[in-house]
Protein backbone atom coordinates (compact mmCIF):
# COMPACT_ATOMS: atom_id res chain seq x y z
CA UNK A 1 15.13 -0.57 1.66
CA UNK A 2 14.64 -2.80 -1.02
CA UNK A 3 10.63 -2.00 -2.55
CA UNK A 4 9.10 -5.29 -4.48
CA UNK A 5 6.66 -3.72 -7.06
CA UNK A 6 3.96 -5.85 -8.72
CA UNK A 7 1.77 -4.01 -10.65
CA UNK A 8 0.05 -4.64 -14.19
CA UNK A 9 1.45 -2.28 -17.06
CA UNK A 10 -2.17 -0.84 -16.74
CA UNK A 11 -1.33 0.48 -13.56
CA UNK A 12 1.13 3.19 -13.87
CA UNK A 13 2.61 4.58 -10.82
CA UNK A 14 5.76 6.64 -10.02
CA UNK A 15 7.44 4.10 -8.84
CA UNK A 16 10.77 6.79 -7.32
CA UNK A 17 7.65 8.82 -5.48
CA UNK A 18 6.72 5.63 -3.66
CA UNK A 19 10.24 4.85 -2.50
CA UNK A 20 11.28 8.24 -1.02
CA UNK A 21 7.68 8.74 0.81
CA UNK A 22 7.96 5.08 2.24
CA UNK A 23 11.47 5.65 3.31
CA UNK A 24 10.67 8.76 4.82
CA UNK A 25 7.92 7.46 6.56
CA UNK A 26 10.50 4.53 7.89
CA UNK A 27 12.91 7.20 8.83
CA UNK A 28 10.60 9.17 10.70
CA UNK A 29 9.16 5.83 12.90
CA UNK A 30 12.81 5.02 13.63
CA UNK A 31 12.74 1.92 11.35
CA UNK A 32 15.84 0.72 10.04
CA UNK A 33 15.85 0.80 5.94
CA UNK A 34 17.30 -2.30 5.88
CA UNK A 35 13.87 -4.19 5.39
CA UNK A 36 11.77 -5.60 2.25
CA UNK A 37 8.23 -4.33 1.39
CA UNK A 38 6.56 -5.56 -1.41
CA UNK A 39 3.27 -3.30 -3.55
CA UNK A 40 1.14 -4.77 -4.95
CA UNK A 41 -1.51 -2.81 -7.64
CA UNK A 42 -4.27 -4.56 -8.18
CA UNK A 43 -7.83 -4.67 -9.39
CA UNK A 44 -11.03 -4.59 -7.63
CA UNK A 45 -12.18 -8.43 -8.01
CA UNK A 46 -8.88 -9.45 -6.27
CA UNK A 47 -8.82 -6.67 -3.56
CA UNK A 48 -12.66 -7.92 -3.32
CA UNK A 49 -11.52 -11.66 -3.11
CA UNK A 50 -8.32 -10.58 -0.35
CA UNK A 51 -10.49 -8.80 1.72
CA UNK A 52 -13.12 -11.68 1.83
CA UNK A 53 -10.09 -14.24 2.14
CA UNK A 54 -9.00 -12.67 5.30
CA UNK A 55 -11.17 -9.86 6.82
CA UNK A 56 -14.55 -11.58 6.03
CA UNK A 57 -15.87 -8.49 4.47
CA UNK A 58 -17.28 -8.85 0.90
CA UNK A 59 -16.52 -5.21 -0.41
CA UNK A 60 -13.79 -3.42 -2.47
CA UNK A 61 -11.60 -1.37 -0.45
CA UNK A 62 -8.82 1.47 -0.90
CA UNK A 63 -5.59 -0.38 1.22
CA UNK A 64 -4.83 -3.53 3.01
CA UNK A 65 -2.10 -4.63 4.54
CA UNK A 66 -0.01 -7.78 5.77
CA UNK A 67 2.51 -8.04 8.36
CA UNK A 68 5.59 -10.25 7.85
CA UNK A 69 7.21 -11.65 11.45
CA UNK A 70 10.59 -12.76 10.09
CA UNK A 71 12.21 -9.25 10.49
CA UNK A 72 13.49 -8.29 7.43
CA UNK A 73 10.60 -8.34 5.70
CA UNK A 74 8.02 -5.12 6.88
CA UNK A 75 4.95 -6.92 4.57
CA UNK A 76 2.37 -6.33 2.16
CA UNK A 77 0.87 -3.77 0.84
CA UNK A 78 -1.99 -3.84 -1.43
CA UNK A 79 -4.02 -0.83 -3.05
CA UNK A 80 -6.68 -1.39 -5.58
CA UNK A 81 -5.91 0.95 -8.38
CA UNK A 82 -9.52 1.67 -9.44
CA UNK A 83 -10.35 2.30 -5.72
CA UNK A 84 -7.48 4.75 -5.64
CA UNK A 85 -8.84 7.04 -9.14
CA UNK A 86 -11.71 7.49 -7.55
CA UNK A 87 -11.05 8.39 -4.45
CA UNK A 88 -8.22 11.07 -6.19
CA UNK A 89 -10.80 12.16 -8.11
CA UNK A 90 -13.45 12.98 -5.02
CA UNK A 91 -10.36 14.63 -2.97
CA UNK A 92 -9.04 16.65 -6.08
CA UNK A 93 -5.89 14.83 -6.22
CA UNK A 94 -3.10 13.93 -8.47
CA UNK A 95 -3.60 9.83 -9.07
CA UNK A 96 -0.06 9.45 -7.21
CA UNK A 97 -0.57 11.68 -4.66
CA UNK A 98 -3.80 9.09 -3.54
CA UNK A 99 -1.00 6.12 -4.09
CA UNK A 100 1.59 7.31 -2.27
CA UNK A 101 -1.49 7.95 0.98
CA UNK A 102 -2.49 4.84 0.48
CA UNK A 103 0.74 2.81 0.86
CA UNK A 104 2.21 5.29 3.40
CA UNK A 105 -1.50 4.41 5.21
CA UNK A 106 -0.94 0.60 4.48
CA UNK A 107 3.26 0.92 5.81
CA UNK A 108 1.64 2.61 9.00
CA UNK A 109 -0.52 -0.49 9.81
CA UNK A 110 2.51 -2.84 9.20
CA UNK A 111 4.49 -0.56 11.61
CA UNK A 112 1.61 -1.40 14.21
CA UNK A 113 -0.52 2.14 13.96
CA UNK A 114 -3.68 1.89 13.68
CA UNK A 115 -7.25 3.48 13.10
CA UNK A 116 -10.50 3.00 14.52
């Protein structure tokens, strides 16, 4: 699996915790690891500003997600950083613990599972 991180220095993440959950994750849909995924860490304004872009909703939010069809490429994922603290701070969890949720979360809904 080849992992495309983009992340601001200001955005530390364990970067080797990432890989093994998402390949895990992979392994346990039956997904082949022979597939690209890019991460993306970004700020609120620009999660704002995607979310807008291409859901029409006007808010910050935790995760999003976008699908690639050329199949080698799984897609996008994109978790707003400051989103993330917070929310590890309200569940009384480690900051990479949320991070890793979050992009397994955002891997699920590029594998086709979704929520309500």
């Amino acid at each position: 699996m080849k992992l495309l991180v983009k992340a601001d220095s200001r955005y530390p993440i364990d970067r080797k915790k990432i890989r093994l959950a998402v390949e895990k994750l992979l392994v346990e849909h039956k997904m082949s690891l022979d597939v690209e995924l890019s991460l993306y860490l970004v700020g609120e304004r620009k999660i704002k500003e995607l979310k807008k872009k291409y859901l029409g909703i006007d808010e910050v939010t935790d995760v999003l997600s976008f699908p690639q069809e050329d199949g080698i490429t799984l897609g996008d994922v994109v978790v707003c950083y400051p989103q993330a603290k917070r929310q590890a701070l309200r569940f009384n969890r480690l900051l990479d613990d949320e991070i890793e949720f979050l992009v397994c979360h955002g891997v699920l809904h590029l594998l086709g599972i979704h929520h309500d």
